[in-house]
C-alpha atoms as a PDB file:
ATOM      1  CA  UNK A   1     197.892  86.542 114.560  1.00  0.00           C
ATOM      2  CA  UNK A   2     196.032  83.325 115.784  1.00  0.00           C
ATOM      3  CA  UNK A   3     193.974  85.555 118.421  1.00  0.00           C
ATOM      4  CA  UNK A   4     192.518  87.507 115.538  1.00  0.00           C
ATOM      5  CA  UNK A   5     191.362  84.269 113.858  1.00  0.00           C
ATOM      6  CA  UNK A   6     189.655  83.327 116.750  1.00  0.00           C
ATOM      7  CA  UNK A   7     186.926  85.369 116.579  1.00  0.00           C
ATOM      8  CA  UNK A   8     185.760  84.111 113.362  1.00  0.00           C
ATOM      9  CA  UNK A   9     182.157  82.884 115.281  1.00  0.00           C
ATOM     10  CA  UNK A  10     181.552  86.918 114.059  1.00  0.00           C
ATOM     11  CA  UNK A  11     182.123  86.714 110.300  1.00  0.00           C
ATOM     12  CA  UNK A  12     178.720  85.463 109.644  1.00  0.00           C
ATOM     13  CA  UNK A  13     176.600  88.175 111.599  1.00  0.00           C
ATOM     14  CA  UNK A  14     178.739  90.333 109.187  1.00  0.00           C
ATOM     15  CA  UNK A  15     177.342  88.436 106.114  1.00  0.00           C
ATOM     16  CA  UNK A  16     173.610  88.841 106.969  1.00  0.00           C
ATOM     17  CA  UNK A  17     171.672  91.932 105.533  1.00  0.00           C
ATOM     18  CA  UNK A  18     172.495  94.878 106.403  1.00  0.00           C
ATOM     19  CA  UNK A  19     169.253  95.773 108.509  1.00  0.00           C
ATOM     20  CA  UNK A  20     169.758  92.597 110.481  1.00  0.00           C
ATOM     21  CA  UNK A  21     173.384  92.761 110.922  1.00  0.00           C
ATOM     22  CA  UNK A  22     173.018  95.625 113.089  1.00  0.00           C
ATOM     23  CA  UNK A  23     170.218  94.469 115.725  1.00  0.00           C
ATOM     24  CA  UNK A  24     172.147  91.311 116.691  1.00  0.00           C
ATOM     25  CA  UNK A  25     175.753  92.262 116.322  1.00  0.00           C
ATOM     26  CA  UNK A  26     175.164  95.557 118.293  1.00  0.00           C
ATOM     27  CA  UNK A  27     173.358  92.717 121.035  1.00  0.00           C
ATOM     28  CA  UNK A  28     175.625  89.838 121.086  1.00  0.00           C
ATOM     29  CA  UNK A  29     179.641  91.773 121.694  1.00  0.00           C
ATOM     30  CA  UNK A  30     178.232  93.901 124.276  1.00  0.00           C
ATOM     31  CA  UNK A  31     177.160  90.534 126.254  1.00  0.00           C
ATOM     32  CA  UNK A  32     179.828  88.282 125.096  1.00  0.00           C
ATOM     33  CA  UNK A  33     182.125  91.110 126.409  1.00  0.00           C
ATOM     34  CA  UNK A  34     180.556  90.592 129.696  1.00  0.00           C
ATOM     35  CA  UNK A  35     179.287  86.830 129.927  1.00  0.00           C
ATOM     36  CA  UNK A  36     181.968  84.098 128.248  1.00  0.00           C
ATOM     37  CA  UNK A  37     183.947  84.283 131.211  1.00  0.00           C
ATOM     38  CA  UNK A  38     180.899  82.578 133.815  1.00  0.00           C
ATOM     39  CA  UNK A  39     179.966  80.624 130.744  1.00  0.00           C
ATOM     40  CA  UNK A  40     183.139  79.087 129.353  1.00  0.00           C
ATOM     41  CA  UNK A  41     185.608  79.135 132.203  1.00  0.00           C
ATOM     42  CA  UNK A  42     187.494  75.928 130.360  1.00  0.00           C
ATOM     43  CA  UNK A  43     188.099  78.081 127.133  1.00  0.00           C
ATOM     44  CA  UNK A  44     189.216  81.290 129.316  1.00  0.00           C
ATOM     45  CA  UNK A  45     191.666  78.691 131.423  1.00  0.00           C
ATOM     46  CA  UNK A  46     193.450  77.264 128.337  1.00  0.00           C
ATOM     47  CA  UNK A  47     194.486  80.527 126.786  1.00  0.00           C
ATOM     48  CA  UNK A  48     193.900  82.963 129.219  1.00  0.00           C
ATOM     49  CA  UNK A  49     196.160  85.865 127.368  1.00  0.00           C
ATOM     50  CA  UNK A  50     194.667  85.596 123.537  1.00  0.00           C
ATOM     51  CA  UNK A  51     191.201  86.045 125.433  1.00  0.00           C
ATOM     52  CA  UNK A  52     191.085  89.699 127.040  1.00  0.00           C
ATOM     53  CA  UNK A  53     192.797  90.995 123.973  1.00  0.00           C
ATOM     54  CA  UNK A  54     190.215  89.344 121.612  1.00  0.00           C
ATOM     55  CA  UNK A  55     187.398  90.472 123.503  1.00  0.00           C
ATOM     56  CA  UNK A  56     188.533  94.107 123.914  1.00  0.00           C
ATOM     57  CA  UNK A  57     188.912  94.382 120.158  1.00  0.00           C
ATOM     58  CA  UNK A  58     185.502  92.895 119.515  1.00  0.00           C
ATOM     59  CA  UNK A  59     183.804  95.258 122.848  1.00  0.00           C
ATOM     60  CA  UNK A  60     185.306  98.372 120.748  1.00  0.00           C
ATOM     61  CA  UNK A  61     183.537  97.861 117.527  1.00  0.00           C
ATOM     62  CA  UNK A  62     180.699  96.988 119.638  1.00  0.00           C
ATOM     63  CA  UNK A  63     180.408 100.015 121.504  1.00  0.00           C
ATOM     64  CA  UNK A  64     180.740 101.723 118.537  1.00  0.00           C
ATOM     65  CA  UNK A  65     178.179 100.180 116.316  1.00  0.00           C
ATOM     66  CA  UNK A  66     175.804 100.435 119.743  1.00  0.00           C
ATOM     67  CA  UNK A  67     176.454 104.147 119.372  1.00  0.00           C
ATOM     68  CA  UNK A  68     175.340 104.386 116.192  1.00  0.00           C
ATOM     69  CA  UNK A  69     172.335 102.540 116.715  1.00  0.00           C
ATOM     70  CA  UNK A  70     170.182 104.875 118.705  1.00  0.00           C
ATOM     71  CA  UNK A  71     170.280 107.503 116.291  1.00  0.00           C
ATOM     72  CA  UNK A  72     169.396 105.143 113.850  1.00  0.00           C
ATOM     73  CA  UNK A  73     166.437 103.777 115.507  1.00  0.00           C
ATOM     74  CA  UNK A  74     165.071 107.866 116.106  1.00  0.00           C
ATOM     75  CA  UNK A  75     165.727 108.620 112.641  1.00  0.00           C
ATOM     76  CA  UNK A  76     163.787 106.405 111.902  1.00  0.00           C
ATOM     77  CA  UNK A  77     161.011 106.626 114.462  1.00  0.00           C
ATOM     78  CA  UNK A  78     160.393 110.139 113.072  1.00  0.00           C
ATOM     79  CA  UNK A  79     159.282 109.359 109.556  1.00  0.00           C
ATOM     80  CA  UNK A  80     156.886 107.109 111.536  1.00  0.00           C
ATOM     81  CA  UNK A  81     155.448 109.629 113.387  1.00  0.00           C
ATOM     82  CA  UNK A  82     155.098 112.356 110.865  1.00  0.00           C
ATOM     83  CA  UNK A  83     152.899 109.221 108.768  1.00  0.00           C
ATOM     84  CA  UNK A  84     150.490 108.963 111.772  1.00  0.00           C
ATOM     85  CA  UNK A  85     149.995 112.565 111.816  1.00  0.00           C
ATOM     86  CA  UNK A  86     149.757 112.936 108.012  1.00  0.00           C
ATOM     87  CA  UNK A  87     147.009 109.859 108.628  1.00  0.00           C
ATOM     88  CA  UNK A  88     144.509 112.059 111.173  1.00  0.00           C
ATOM     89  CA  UNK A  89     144.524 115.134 109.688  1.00  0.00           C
ATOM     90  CA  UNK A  90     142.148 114.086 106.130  1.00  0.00           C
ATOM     91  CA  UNK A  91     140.273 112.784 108.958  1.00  0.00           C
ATOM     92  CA  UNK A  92     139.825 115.877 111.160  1.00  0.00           C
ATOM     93  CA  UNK A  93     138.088 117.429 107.921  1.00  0.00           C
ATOM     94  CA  UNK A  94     134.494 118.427 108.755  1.00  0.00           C
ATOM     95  CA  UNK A  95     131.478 119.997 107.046  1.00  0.00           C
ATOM     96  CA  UNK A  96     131.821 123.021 105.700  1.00  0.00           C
ATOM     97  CA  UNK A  97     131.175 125.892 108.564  1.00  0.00           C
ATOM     98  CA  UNK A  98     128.720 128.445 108.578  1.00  0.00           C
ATOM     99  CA  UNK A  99     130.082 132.095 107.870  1.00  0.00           C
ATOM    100  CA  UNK A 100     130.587 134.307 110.953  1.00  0.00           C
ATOM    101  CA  UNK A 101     127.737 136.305 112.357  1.00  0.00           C
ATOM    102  CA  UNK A 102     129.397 139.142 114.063  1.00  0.00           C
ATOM    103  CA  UNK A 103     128.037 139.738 117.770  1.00  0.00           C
ATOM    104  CA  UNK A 104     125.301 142.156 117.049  1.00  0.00           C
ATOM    105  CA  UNK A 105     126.827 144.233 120.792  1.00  0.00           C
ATOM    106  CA  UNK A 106     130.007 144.674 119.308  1.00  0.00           C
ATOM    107  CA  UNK A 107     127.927 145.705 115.873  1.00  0.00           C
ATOM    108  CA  UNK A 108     126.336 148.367 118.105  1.00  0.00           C
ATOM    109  CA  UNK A 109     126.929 152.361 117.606  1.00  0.00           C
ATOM    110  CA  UNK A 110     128.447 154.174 120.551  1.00  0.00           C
ATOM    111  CA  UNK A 111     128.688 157.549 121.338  1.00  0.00           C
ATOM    112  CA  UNK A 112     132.075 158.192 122.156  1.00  0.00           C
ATOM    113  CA  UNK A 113     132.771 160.750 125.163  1.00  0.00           C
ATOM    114  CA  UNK A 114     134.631 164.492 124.260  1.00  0.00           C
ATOM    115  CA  UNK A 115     137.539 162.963 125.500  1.00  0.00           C
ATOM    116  CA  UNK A 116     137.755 159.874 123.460  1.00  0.00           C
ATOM    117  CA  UNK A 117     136.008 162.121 120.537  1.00  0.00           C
ATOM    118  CA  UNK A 118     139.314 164.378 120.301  1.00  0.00           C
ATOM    119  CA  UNK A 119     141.657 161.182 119.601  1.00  0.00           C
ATOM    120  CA  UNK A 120     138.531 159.151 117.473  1.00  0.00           C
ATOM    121  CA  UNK A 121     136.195 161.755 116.417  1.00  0.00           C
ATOM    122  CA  UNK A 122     132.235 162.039 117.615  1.00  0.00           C
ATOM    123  CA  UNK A 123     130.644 160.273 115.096  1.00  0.00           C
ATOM    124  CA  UNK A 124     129.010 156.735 116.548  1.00  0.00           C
ATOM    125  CA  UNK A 125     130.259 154.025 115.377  1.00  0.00           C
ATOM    126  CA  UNK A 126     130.921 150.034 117.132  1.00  0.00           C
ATOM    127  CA  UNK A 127     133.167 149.262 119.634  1.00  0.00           C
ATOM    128  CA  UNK A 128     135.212 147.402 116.845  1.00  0.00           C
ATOM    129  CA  UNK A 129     135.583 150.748 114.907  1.00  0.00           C
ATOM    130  CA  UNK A 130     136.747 152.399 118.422  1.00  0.00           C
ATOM    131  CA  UNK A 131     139.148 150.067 118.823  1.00  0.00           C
ATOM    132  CA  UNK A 132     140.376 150.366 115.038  1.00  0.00           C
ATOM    133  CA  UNK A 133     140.434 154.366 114.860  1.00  0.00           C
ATOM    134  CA  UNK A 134     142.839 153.933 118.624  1.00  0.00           C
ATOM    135  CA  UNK A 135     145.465 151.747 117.052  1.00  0.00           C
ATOM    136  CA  UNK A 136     145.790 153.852 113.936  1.00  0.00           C
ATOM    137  CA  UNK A 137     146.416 157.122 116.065  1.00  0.00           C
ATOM    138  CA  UNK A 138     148.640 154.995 118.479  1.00  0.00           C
ATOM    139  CA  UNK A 139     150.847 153.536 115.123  1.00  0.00           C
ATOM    140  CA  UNK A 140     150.829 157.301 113.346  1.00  0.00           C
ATOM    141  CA  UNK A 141     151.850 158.606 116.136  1.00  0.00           C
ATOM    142  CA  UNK A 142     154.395 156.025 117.274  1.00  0.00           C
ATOM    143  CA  UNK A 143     153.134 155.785 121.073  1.00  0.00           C
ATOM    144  CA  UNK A 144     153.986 152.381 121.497  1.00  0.00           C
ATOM    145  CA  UNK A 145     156.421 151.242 124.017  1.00  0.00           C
ATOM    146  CA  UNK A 146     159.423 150.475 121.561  1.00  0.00           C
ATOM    147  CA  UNK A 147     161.001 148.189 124.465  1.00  0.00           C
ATOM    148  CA  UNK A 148     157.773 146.423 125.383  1.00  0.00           C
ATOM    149  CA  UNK A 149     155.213 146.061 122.347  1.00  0.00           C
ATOM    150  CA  UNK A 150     152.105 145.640 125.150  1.00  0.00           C
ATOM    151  CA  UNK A 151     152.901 149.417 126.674  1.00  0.00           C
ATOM    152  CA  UNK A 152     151.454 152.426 125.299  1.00  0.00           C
ATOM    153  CA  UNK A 153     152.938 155.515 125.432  1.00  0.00           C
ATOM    154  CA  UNK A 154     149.859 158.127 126.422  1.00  0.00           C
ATOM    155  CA  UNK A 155     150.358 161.652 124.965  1.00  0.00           C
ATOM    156  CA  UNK A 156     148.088 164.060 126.040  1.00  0.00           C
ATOM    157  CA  UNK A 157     145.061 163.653 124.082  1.00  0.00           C
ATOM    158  CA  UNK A 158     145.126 159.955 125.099  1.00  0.00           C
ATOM    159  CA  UNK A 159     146.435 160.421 129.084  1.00  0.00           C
ATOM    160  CA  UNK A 160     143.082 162.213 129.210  1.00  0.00           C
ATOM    161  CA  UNK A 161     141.369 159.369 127.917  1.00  0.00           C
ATOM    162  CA  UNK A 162     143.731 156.976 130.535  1.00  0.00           C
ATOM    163  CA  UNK A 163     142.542 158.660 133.180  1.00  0.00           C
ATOM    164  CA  UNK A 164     145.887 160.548 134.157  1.00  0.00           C
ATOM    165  CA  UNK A 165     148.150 157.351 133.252  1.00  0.00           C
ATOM    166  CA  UNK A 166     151.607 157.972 131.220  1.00  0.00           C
ATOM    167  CA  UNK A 167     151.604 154.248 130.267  1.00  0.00           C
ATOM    168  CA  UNK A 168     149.210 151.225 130.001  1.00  0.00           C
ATOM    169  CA  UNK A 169     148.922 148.119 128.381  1.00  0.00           C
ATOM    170  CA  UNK A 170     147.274 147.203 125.643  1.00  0.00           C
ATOM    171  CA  UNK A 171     144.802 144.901 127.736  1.00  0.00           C
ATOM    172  CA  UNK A 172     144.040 147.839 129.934  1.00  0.00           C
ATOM    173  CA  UNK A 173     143.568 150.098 127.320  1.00  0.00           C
ATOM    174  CA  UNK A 174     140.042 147.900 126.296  1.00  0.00           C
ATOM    175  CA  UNK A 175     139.074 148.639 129.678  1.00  0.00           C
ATOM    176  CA  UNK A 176     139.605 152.470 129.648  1.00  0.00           C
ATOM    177  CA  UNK A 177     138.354 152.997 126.504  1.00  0.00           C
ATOM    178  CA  UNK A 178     134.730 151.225 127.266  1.00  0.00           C
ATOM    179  CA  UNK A 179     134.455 153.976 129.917  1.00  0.00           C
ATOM    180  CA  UNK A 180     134.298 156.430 127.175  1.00  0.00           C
ATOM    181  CA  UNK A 181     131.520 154.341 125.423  1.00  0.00           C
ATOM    182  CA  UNK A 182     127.971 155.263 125.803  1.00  0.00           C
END
């Protein structure tokens, strides 16, 4: 009972506030656990078995509240941060932007070729239309790749327009199709 008295030096980093209770007791067990014994080798000779016991109980508590204290210190870094970023984006805010001009070659009527004409029809119309009238007969007829989303499935109205290919991608369907463009 007298070795768990002894550690009454404690008690009053116990009594301060909450917030500062935790920064210096978390601090001071961990490196009284490894310094009184350099320090105060007259205390650790006159009872040298009350000692280890005391500061094993104290380490324990220590490493726990140590533990703790990390996730405690993110926690609360986190509000931080989402304040800073909260703070630059009213800032970011600029003039109001001019509407869009669409780019007056994609705005351009082209004459599609037969080939292309039998999946689109002939009429002329922008590439932008082209590209719109190819992904509705590619959805209505379900021709893309249900495994991989980029592949296209040709049948064969579109493997003419392909060139000959069972499957492209999406990316090098753009590039097939502008062949058909005049």
């Amino acid at each position: 009972m007298a070795t768990a008295k002894k550690p009454a030096a404690k008690k009053p980093a116990a009594k301060k506030p909450a917030a500062a209770a935790k920064k210096p007791a978390a601090k001071k067990p961990a490196a009284a656990a490894k310094k009184p014994a350099a320090k105060k080798p007259a205390a650790a000779a006159k009872k040298p078995a009350a000692k280890p016991a005391a500061k094993k109980a104290a380490a324990k508590p220590a490493a726990k509240k140590a533990a703790a204290k990390p996730v405690a210190k993110k926690a609360a870094a986190k509000p931080a941060a989402a304040k800073k970023v909260a703070a630059k984006k009213p800032a970011a805010k600029k003039a109001p932007a001019k509407p869009r001009k669409p780019n007056a070659a994609f705005m351009k009527a082209m004459t599609p070729s037969a080939v292309l004409a039998a999946v689109i029809g002939a009429a002329p119309m922008p590439r932008t239309e082209v590209t719109k009238k190819i992904w509705e007969y590619i959805k209505k007829f379900k021709l893309q790749n249900e495994l991989n989303k980029r592949m296209i499935d040709a049948d064969d109205k579109l493997k003419a327009v392909f060139g000959g290919k069972k499957q492209v991608s999406m990316f090098e369907m753009t590039k097939l199709i502008s062949d058909h463009l005049k």
